[in-house]
PDB file of N, CA and C in Angstrom:
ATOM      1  N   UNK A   1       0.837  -1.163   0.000  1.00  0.00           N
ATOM      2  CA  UNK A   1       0.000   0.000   0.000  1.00  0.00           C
ATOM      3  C   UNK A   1       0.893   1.241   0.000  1.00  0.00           C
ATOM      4  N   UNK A   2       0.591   1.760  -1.173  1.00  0.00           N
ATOM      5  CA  UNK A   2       1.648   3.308  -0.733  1.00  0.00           C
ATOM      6  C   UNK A   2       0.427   4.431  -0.657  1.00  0.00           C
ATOM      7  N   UNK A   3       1.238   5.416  -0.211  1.00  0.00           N
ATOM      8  CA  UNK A   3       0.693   6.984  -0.007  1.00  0.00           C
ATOM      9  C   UNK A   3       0.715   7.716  -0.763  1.00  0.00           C
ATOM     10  N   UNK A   4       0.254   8.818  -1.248  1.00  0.00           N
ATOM     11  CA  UNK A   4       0.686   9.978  -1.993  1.00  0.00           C
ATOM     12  C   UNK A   4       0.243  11.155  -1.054  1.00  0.00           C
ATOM     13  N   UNK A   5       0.982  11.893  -1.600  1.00  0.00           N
ATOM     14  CA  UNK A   5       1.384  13.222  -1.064  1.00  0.00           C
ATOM     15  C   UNK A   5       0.835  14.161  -1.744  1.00  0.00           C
ATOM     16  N   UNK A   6       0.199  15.342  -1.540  1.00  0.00           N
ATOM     17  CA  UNK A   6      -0.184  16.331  -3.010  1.00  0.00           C
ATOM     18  C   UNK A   6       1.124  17.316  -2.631  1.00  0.00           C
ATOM     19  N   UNK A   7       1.383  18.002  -3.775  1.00  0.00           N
ATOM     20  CA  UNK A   7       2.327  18.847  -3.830  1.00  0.00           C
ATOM     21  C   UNK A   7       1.775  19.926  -2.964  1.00  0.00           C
ATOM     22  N   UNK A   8       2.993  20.989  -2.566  1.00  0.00           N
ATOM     23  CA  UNK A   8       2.721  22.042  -1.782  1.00  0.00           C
ATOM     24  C   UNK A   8       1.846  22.845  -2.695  1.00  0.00           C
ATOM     25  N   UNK A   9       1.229  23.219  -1.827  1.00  0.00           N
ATOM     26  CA  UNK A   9       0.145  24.516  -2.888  1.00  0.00           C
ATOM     27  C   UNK A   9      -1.019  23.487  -3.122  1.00  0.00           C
ATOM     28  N   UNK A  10      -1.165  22.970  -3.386  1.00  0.00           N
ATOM     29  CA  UNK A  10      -2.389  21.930  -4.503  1.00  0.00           C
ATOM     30  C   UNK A  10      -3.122  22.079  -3.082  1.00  0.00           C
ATOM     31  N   UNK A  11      -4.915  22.552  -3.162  1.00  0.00           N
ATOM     32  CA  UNK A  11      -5.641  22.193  -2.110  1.00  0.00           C
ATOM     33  C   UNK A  11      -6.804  21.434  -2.379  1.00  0.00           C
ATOM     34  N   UNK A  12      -7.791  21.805  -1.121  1.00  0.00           N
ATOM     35  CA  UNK A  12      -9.154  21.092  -1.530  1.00  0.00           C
ATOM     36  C   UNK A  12      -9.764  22.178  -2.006  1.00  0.00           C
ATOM     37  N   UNK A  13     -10.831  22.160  -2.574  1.00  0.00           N
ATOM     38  CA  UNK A  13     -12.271  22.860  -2.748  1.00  0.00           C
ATOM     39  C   UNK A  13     -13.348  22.642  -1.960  1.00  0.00           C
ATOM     40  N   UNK A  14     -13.944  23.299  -1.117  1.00  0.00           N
ATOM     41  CA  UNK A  14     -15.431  22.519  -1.093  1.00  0.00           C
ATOM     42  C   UNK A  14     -16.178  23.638  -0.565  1.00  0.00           C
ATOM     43  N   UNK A  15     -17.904  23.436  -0.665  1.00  0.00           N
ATOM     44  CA  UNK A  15     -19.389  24.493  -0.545  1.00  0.00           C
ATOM     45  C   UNK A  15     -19.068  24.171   0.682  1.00  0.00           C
ATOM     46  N   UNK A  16     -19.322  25.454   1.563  1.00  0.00           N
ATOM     47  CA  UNK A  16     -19.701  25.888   2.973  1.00  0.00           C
ATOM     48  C   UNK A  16     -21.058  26.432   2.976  1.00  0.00           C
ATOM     49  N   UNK A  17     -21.685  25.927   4.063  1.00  0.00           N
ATOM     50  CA  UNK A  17     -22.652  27.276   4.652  1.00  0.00           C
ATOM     51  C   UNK A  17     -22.887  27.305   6.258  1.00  0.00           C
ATOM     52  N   UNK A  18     -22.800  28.553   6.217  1.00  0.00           N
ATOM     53  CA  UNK A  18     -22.823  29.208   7.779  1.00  0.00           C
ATOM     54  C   UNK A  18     -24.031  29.388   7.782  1.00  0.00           C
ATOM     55  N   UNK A  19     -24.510  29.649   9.246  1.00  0.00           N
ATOM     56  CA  UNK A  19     -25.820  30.295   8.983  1.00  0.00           C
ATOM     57  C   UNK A  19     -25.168  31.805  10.373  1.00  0.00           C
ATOM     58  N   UNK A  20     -25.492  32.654  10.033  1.00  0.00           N
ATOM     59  CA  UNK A  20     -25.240  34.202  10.964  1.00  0.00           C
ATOM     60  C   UNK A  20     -26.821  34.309  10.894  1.00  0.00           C
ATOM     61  N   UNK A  21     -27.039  35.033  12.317  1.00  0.00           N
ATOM     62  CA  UNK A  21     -28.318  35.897  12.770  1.00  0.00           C
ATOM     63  C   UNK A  21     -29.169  35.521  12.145  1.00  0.00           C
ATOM     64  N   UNK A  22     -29.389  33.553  11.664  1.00  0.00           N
ATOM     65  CA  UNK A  22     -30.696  33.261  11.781  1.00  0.00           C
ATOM     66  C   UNK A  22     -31.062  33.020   9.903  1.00  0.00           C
ATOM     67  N   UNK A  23     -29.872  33.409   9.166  1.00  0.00           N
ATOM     68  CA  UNK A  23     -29.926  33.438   7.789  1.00  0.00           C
ATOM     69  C   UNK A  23     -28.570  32.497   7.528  1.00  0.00           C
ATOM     70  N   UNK A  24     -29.220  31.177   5.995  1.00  0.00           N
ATOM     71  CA  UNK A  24     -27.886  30.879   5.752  1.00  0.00           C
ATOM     72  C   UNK A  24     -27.253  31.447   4.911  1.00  0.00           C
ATOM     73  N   UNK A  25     -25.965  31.087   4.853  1.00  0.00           N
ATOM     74  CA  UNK A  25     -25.000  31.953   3.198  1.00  0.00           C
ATOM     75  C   UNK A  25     -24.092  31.065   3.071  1.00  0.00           C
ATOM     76  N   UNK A  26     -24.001  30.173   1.803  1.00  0.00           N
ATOM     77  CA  UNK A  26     -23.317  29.488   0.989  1.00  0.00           C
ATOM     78  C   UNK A  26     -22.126  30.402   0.307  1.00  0.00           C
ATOM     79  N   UNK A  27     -20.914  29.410   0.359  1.00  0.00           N
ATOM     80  CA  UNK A  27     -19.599  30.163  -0.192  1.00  0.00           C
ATOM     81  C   UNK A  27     -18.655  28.864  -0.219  1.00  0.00           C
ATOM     82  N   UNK A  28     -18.034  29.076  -1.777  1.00  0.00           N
ATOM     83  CA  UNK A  28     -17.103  27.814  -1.761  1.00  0.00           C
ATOM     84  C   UNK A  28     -15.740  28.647  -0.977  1.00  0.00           C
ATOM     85  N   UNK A  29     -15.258  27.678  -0.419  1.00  0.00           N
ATOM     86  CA  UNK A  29     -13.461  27.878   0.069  1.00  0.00           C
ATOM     87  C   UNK A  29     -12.863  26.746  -0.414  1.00  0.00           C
ATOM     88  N   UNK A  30     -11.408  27.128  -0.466  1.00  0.00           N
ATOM     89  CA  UNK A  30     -10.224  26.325  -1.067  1.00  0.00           C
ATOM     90  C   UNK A  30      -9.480  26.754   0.161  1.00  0.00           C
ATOM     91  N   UNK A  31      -8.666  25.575   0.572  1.00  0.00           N
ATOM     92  CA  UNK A  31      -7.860  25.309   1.295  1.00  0.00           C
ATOM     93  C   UNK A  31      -6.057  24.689   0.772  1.00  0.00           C
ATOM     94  N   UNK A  32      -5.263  25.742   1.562  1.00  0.00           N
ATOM     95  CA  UNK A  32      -3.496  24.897   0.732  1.00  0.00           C
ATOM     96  C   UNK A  32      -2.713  25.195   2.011  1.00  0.00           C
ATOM     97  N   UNK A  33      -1.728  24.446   1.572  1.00  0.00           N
ATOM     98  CA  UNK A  33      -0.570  24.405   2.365  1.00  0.00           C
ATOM     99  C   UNK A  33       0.712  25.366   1.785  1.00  0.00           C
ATOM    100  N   UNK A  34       0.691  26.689   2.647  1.00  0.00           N
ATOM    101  CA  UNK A  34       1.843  27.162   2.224  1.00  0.00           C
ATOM    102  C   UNK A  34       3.350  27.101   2.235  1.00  0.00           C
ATOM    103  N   UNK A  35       3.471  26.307   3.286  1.00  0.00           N
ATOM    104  CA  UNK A  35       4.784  25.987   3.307  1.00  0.00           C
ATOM    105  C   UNK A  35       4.963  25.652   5.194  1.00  0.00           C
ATOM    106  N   UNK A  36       6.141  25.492   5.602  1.00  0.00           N
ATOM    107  CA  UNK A  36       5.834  24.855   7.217  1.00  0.00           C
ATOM    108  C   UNK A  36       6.698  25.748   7.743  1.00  0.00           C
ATOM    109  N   UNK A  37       6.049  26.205   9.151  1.00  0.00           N
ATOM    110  CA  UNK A  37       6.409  26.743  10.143  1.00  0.00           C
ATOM    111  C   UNK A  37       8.178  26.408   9.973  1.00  0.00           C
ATOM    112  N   UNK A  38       9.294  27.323  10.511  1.00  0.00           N
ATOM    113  CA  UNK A  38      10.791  26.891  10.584  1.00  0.00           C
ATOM    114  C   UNK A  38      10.537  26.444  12.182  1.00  0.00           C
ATOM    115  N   UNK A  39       9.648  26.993  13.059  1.00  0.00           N
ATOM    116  CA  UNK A  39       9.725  26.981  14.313  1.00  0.00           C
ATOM    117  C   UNK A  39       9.423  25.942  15.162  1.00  0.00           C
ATOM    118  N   UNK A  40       8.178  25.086  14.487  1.00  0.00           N
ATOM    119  CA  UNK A  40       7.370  24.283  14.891  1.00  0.00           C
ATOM    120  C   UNK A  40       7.678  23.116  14.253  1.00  0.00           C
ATOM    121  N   UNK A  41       7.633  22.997  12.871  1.00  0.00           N
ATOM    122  CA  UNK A  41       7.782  22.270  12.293  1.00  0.00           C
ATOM    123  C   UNK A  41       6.253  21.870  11.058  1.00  0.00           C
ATOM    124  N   UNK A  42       5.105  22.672  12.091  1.00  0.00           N
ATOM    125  CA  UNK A  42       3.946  22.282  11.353  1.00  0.00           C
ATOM    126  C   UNK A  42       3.504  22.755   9.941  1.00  0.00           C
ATOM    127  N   UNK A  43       2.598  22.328   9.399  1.00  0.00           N
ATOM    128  CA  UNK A  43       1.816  22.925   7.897  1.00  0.00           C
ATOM    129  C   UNK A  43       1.414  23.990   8.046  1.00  0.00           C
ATOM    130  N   UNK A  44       1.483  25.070   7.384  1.00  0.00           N
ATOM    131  CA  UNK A  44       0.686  26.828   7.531  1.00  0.00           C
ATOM    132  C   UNK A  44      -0.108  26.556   6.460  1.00  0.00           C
ATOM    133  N   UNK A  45      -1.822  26.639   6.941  1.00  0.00           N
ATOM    134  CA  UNK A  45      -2.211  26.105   6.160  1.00  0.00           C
ATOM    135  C   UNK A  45      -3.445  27.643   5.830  1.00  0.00           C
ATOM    136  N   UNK A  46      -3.819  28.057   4.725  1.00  0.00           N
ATOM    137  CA  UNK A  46      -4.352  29.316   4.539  1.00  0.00           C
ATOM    138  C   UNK A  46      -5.590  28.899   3.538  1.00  0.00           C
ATOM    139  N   UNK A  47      -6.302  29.774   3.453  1.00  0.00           N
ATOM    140  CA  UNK A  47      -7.843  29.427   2.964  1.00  0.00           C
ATOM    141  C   UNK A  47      -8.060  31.023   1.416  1.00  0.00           C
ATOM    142  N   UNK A  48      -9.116  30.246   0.998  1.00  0.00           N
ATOM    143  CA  UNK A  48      -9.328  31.798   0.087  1.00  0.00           C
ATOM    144  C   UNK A  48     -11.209  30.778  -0.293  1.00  0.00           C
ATOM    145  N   UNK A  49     -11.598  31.975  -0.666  1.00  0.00           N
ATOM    146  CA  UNK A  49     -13.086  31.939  -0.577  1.00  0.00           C
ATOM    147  C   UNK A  49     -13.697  32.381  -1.397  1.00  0.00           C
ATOM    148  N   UNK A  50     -14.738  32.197  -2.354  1.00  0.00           N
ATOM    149  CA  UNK A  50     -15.474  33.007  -3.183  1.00  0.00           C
ATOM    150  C   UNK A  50     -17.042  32.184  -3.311  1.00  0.00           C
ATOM    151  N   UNK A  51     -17.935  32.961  -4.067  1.00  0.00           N
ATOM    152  CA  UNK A  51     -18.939  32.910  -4.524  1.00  0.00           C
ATOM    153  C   UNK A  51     -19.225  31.721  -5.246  1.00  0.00           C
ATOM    154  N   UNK A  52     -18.639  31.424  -6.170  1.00  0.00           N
ATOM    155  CA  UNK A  52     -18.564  30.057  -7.068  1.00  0.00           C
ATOM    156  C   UNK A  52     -17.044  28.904  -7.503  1.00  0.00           C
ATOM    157  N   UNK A  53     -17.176  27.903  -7.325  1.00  0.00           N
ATOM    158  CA  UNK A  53     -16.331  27.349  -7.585  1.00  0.00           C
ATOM    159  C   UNK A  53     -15.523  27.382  -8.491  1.00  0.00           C
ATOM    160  N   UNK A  54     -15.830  28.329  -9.725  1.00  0.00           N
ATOM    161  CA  UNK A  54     -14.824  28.770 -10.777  1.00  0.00           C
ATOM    162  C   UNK A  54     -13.823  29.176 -10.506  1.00  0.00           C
ATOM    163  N   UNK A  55     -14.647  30.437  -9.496  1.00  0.00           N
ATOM    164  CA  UNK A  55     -13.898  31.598  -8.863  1.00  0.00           C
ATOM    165  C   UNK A  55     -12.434  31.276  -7.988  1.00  0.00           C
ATOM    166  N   UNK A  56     -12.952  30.378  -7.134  1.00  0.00           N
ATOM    167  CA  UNK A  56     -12.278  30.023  -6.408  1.00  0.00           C
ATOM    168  C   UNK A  56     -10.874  28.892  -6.716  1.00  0.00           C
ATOM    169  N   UNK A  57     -11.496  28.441  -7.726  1.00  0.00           N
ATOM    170  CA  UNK A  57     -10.392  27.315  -8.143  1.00  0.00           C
ATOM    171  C   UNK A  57      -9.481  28.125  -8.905  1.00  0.00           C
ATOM    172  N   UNK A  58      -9.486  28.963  -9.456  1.00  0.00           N
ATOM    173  CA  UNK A  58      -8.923  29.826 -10.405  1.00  0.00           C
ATOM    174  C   UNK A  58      -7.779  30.874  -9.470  1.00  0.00           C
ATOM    175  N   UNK A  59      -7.915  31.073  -8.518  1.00  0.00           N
ATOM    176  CA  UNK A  59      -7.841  31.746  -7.510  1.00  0.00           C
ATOM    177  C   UNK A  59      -6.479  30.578  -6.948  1.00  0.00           C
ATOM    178  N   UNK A  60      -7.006  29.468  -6.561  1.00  0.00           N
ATOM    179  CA  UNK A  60      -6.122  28.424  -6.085  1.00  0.00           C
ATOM    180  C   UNK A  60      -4.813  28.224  -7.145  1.00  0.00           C
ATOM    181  N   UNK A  61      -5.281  27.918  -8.398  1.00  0.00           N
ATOM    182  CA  UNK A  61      -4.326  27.641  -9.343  1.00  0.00           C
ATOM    183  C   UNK A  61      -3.507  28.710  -9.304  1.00  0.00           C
ATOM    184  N   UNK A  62      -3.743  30.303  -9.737  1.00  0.00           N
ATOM    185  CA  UNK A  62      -2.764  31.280  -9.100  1.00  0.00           C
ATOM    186  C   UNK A  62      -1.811  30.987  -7.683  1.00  0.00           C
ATOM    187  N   UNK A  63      -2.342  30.743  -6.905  1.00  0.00           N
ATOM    188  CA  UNK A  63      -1.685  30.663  -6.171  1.00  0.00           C
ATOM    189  C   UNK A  63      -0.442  29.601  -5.264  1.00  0.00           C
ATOM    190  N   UNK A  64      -0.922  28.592  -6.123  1.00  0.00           N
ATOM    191  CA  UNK A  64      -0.303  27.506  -6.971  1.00  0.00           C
ATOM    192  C   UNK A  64       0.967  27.807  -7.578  1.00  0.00           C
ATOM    193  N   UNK A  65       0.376  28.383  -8.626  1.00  0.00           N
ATOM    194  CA  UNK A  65       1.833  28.960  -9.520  1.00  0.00           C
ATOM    195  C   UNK A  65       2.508  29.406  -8.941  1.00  0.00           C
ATOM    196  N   UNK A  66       2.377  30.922  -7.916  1.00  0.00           N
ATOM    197  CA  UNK A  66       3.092  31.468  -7.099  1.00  0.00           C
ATOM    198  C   UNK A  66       4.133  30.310  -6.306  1.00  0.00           C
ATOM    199  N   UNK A  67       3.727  29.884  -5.345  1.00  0.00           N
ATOM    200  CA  UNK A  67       4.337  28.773  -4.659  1.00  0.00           C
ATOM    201  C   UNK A  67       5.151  28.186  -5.418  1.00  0.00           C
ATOM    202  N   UNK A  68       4.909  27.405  -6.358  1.00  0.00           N
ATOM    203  CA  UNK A  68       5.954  26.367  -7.488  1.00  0.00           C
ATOM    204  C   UNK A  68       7.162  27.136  -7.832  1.00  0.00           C
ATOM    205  N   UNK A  69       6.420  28.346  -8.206  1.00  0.00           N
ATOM    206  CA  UNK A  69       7.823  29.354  -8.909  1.00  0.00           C
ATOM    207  C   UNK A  69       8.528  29.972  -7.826  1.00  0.00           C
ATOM    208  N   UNK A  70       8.211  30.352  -6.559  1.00  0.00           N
ATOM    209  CA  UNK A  70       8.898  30.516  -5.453  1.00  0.00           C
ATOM    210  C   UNK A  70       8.433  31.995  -5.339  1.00  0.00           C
ATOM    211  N   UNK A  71       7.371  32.510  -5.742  1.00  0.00           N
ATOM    212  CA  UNK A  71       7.051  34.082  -5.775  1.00  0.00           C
ATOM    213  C   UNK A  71       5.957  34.396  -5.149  1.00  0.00           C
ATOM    214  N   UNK A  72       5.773  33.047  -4.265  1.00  0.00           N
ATOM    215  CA  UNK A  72       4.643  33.362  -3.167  1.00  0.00           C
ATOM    216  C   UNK A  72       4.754  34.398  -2.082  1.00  0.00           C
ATOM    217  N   UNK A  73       3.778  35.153  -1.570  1.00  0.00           N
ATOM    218  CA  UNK A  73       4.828  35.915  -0.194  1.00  0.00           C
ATOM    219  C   UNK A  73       3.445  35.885   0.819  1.00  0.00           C
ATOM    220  N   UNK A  74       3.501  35.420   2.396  1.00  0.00           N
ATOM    221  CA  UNK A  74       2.291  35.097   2.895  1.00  0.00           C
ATOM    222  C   UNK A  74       1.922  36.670   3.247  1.00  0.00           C
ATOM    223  N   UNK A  75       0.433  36.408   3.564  1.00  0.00           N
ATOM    224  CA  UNK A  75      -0.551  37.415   4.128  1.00  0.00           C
ATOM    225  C   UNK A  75       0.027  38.461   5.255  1.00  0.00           C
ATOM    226  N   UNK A  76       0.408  39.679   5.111  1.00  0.00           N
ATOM    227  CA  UNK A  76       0.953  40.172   6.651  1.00  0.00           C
ATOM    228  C   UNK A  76       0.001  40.741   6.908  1.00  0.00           C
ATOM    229  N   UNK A  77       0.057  41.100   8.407  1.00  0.00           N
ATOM    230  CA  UNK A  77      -1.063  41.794   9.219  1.00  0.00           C
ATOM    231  C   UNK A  77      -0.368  43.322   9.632  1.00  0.00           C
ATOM    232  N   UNK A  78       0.773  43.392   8.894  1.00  0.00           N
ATOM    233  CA  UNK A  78       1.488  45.121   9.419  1.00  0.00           C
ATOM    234  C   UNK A  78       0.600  45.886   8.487  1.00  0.00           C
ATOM    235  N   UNK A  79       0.397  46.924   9.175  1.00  0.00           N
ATOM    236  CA  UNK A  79      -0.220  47.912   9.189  1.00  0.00           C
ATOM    237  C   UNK A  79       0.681  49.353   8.452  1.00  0.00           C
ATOM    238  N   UNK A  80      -0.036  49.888   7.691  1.00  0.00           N
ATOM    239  CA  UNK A  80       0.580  51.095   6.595  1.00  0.00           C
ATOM    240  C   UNK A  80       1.228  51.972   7.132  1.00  0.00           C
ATOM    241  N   UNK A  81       1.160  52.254   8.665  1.00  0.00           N
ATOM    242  CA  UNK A  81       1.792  53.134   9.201  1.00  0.00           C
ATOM    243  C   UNK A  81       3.599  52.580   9.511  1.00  0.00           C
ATOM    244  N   UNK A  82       3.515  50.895   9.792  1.00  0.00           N
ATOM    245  CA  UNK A  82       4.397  50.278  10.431  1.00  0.00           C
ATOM    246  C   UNK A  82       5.099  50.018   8.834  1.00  0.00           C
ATOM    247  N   UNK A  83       4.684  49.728   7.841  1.00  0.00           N
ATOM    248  CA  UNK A  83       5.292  49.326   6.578  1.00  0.00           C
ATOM    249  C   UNK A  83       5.792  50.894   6.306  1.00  0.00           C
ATOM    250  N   UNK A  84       5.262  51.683   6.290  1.00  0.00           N
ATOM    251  CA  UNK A  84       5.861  53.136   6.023  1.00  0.00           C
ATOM    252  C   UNK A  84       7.370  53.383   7.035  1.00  0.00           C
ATOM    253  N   UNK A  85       7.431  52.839   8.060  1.00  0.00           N
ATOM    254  CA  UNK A  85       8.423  53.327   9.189  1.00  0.00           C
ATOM    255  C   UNK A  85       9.857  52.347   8.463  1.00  0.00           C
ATOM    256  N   UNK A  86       9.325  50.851   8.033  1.00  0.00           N
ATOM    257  CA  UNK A  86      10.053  50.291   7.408  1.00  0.00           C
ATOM    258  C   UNK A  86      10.577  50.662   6.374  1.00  0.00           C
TER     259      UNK A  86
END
């Protein structure tokens, strides 16, 4: 029996629905692995979301490419004032 592995970047797809304040709302997300913690050792694993599964897969494959070619750069949370000081 062997295993396979998906390559870094390659995720899932799949329909969500939440329901907020009593209403539901459907939204596909894609899920990948960006690359692993140096610290921990674990998977950093990041999400992206849209309206239709086109959307979203299309979205994945970009980001895909990024990763493969090495021109990925993750999500920061600094703030315009703190990137300006930099």
């Amino acid at each position: 029996m062997s295993t396979r592995k998906a390559a870094s970047g390659s995720g899932t797809i799949r329909k969500k629905t939440v329901t907020r304040n009593g209403k539901q709302y459907q939204f596909w997300e894609a899920r990948y692995t960006a690359g692993t913690d140096p610290g921990t050792g674990k998977q950093i694993q990041r999400s992206i979301t849209g309206k239709t599964q086109k959307e979203v897969r299309e979205k994945l494959q970009a980001v895909s490419v990024e990763i493969s070619r090495g021109d990925y750069l993750q999500p920061s949370k600094i703030t315009l004032a703190r990137w300006v000081e930099i």
